[in-house]
PDB file of N, CA and C in Angstrom:
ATOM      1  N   UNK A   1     -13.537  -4.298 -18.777  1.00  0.00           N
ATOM      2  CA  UNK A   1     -14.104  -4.160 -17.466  1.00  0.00           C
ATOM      3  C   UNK A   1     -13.435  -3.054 -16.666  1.00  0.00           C
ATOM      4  N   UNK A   2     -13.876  -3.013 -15.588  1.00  0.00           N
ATOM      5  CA  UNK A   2     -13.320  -1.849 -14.374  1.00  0.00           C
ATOM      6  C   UNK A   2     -11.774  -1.851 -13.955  1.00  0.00           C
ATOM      7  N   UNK A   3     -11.450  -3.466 -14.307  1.00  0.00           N
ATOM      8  CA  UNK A   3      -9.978  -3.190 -13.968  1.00  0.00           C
ATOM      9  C   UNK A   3      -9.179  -2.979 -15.172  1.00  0.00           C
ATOM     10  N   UNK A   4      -9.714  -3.072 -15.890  1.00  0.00           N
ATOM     11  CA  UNK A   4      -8.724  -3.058 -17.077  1.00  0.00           C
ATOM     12  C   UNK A   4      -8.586  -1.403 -17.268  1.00  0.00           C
ATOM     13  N   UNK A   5      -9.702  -0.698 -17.409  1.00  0.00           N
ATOM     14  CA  UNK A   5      -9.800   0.825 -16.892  1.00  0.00           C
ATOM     15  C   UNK A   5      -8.960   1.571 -16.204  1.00  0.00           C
ATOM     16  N   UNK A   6      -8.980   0.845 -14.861  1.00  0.00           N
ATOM     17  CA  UNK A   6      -8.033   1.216 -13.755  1.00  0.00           C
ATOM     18  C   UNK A   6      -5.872   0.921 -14.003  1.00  0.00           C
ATOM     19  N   UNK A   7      -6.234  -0.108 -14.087  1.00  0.00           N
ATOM     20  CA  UNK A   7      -4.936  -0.287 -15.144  1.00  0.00           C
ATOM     21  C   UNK A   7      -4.508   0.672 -16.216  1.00  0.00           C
ATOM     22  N   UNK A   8      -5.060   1.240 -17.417  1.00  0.00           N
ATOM     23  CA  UNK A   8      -5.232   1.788 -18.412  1.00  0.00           C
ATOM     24  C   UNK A   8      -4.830   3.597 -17.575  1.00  0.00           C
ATOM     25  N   UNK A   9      -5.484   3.766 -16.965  1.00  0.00           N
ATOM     26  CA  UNK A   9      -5.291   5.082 -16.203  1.00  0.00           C
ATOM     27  C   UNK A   9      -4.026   5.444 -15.275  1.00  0.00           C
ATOM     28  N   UNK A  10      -4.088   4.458 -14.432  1.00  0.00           N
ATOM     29  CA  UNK A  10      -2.915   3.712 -13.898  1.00  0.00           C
ATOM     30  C   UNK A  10      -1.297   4.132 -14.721  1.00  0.00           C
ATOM     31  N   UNK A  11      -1.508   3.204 -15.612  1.00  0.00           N
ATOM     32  CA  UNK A  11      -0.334   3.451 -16.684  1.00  0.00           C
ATOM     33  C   UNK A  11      -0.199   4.901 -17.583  1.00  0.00           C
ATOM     34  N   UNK A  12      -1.286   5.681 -17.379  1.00  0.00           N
ATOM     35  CA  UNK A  12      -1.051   6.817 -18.050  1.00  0.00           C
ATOM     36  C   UNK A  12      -0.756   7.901 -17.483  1.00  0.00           C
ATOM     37  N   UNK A  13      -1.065   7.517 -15.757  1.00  0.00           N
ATOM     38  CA  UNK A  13      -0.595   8.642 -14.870  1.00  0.00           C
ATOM     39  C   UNK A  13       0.842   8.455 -14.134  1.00  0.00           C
ATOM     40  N   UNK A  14       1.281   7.562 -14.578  1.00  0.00           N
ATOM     41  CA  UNK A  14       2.893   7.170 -14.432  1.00  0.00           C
ATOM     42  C   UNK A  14       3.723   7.970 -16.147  1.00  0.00           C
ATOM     43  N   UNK A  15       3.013   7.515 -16.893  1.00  0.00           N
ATOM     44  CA  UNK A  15       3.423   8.053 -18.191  1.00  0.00           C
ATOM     45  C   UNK A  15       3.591   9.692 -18.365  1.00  0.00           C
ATOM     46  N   UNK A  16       2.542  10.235 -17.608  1.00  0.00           N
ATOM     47  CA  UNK A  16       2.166  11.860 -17.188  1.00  0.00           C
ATOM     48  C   UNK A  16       3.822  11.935 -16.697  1.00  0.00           C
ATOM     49  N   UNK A  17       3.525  11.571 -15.320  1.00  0.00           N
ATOM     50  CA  UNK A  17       4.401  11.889 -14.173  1.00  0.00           C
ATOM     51  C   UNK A  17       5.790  11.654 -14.613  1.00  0.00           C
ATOM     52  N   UNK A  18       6.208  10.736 -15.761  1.00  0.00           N
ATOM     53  CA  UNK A  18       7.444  10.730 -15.895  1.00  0.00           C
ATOM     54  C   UNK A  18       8.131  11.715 -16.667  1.00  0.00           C
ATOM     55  N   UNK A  19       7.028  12.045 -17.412  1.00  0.00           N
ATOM     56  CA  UNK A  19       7.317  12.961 -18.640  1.00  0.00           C
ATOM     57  C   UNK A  19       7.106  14.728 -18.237  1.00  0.00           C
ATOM     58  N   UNK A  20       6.659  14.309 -17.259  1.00  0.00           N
ATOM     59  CA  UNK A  20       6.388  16.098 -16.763  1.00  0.00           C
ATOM     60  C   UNK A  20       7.201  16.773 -15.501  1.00  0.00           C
ATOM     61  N   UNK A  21       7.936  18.043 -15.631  1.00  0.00           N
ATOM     62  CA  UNK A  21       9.073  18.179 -14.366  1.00  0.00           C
ATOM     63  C   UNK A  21       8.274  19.359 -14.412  1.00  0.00           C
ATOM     64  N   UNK A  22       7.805  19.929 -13.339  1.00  0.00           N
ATOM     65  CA  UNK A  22       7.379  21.518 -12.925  1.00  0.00           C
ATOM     66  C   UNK A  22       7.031  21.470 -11.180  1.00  0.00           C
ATOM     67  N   UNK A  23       7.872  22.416 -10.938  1.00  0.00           N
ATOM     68  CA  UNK A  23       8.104  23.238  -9.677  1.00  0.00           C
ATOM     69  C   UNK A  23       6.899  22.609  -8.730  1.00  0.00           C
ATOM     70  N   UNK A  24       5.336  22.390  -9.504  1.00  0.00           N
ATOM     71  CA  UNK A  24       4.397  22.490  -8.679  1.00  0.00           C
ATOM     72  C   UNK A  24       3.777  21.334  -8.664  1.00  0.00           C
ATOM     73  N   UNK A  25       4.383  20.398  -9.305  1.00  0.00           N
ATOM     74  CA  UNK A  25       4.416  19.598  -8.831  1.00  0.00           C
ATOM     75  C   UNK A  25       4.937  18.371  -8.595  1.00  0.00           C
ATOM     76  N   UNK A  26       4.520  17.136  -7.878  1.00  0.00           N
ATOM     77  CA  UNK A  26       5.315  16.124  -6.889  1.00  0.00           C
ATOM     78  C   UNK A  26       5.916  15.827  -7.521  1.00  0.00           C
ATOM     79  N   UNK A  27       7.365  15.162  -7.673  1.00  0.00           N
ATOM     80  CA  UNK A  27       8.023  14.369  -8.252  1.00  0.00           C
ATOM     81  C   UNK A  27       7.623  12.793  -8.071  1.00  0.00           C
ATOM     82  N   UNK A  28       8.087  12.261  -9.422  1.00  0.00           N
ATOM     83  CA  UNK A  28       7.637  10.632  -9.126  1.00  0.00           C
ATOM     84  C   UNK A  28       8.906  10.255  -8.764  1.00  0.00           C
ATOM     85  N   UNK A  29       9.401   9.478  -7.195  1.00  0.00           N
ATOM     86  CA  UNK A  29      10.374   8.443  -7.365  1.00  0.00           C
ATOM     87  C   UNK A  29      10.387   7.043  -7.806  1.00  0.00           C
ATOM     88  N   UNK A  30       8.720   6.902  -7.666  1.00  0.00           N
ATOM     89  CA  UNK A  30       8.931   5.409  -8.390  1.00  0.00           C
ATOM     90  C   UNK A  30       7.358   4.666  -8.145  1.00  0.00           C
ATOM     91  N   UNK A  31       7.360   3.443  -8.772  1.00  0.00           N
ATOM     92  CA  UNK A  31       5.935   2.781  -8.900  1.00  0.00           C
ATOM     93  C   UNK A  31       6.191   1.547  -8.587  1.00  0.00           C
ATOM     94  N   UNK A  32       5.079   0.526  -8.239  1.00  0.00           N
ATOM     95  CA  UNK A  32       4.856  -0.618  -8.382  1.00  0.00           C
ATOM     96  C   UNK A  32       3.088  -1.302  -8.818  1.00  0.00           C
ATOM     97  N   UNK A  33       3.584  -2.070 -10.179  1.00  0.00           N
ATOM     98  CA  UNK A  33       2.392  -2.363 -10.690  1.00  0.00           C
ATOM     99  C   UNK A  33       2.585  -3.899 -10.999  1.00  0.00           C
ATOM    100  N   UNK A  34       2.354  -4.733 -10.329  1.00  0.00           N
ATOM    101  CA  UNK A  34       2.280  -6.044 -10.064  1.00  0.00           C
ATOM    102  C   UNK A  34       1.177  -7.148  -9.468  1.00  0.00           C
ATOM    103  N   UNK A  35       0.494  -8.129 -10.127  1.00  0.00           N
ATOM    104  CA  UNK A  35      -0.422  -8.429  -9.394  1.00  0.00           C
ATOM    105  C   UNK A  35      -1.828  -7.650  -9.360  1.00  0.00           C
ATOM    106  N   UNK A  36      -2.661  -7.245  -8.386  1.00  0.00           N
ATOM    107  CA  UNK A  36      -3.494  -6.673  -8.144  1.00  0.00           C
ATOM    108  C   UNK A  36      -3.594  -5.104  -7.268  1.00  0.00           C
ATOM    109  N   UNK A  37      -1.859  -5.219  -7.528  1.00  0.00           N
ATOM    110  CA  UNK A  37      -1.268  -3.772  -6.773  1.00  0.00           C
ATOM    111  C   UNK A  37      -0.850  -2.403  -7.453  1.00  0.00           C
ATOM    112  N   UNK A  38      -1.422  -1.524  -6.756  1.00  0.00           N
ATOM    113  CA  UNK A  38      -0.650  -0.430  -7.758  1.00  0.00           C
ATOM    114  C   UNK A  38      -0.238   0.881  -7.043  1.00  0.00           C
ATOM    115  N   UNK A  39       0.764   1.380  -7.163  1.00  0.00           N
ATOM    116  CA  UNK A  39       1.015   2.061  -6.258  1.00  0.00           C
ATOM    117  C   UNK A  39       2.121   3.259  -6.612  1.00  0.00           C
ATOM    118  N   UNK A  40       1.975   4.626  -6.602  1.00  0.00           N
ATOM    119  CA  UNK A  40       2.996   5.241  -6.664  1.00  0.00           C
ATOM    120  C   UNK A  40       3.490   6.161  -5.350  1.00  0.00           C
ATOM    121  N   UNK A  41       4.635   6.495  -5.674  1.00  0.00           N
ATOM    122  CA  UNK A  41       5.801   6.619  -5.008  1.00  0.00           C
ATOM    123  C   UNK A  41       5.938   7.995  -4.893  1.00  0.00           C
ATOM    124  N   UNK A  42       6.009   8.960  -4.324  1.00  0.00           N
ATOM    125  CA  UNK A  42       6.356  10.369  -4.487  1.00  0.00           C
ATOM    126  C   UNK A  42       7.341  11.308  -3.455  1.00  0.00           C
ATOM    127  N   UNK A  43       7.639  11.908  -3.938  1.00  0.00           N
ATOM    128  CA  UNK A  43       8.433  12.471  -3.234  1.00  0.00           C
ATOM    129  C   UNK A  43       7.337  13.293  -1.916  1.00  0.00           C
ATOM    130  N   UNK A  44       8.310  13.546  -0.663  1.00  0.00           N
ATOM    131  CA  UNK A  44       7.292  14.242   0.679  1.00  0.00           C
ATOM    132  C   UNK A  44       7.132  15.494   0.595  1.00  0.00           C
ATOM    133  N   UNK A  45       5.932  15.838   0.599  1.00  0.00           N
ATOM    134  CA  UNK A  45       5.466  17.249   0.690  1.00  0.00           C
ATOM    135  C   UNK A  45       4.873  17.817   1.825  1.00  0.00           C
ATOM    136  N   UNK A  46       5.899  18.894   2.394  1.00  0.00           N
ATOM    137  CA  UNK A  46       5.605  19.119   4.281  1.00  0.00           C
ATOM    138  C   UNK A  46       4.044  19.910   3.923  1.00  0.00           C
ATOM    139  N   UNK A  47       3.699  20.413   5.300  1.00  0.00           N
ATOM    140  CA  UNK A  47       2.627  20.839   5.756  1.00  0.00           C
ATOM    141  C   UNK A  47       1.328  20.701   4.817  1.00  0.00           C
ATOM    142  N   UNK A  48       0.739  19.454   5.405  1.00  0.00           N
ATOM    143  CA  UNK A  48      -0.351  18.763   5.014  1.00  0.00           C
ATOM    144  C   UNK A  48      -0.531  18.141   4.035  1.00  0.00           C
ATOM    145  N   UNK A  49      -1.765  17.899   3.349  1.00  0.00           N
ATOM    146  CA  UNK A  49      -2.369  16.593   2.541  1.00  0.00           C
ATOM    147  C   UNK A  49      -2.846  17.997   1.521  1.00  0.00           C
ATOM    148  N   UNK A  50      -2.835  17.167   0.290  1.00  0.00           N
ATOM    149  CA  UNK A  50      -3.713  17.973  -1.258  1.00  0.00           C
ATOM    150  C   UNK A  50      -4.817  18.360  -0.680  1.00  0.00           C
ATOM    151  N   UNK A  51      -5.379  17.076  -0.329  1.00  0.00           N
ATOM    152  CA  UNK A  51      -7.058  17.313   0.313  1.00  0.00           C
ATOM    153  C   UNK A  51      -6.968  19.063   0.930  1.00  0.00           C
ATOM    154  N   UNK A  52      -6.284  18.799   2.140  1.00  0.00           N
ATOM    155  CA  UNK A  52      -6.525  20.153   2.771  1.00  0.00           C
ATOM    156  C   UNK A  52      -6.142  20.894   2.304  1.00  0.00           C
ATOM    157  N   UNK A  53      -5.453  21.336   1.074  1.00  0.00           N
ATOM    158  CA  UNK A  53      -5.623  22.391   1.211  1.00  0.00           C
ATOM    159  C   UNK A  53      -6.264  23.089  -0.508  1.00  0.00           C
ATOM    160  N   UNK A  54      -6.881  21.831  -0.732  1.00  0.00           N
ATOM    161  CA  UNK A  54      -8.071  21.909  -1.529  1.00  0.00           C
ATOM    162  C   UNK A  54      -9.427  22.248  -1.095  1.00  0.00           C
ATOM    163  N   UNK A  55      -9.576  22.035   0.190  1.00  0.00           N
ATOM    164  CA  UNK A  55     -10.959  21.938   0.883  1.00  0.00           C
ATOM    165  C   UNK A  55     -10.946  23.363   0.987  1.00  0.00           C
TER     166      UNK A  55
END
């Protein structure tokens, strides 16, 4: 189903992020995947959001 998906992706973009160090991008400090929660952690990146300055 949809969550199992989401899970599945979930776990592979923590797997990415741990395994990958480059200049450009975010660092992972950390995750939480418990329950119906999922959530990662990143280091702060000043002046603005991805969005903007993708748009």
């Amino acid at each position: 189903g949809t969550f199992e998906t989401l899970q599945k992706e979930f776990s592979t973009e923590i797997e990415t992020l741990t395994n990958v160090e480059h200049r450009s991008l975010v660092k992972l400090i950390g995750f939480v995947d418990e329950d119906n929660e999922s959530i990662i952690v990143s280091e702060y990146v000043p002046n603005g959001t991805l969005r903007e300055h993708l748009d």
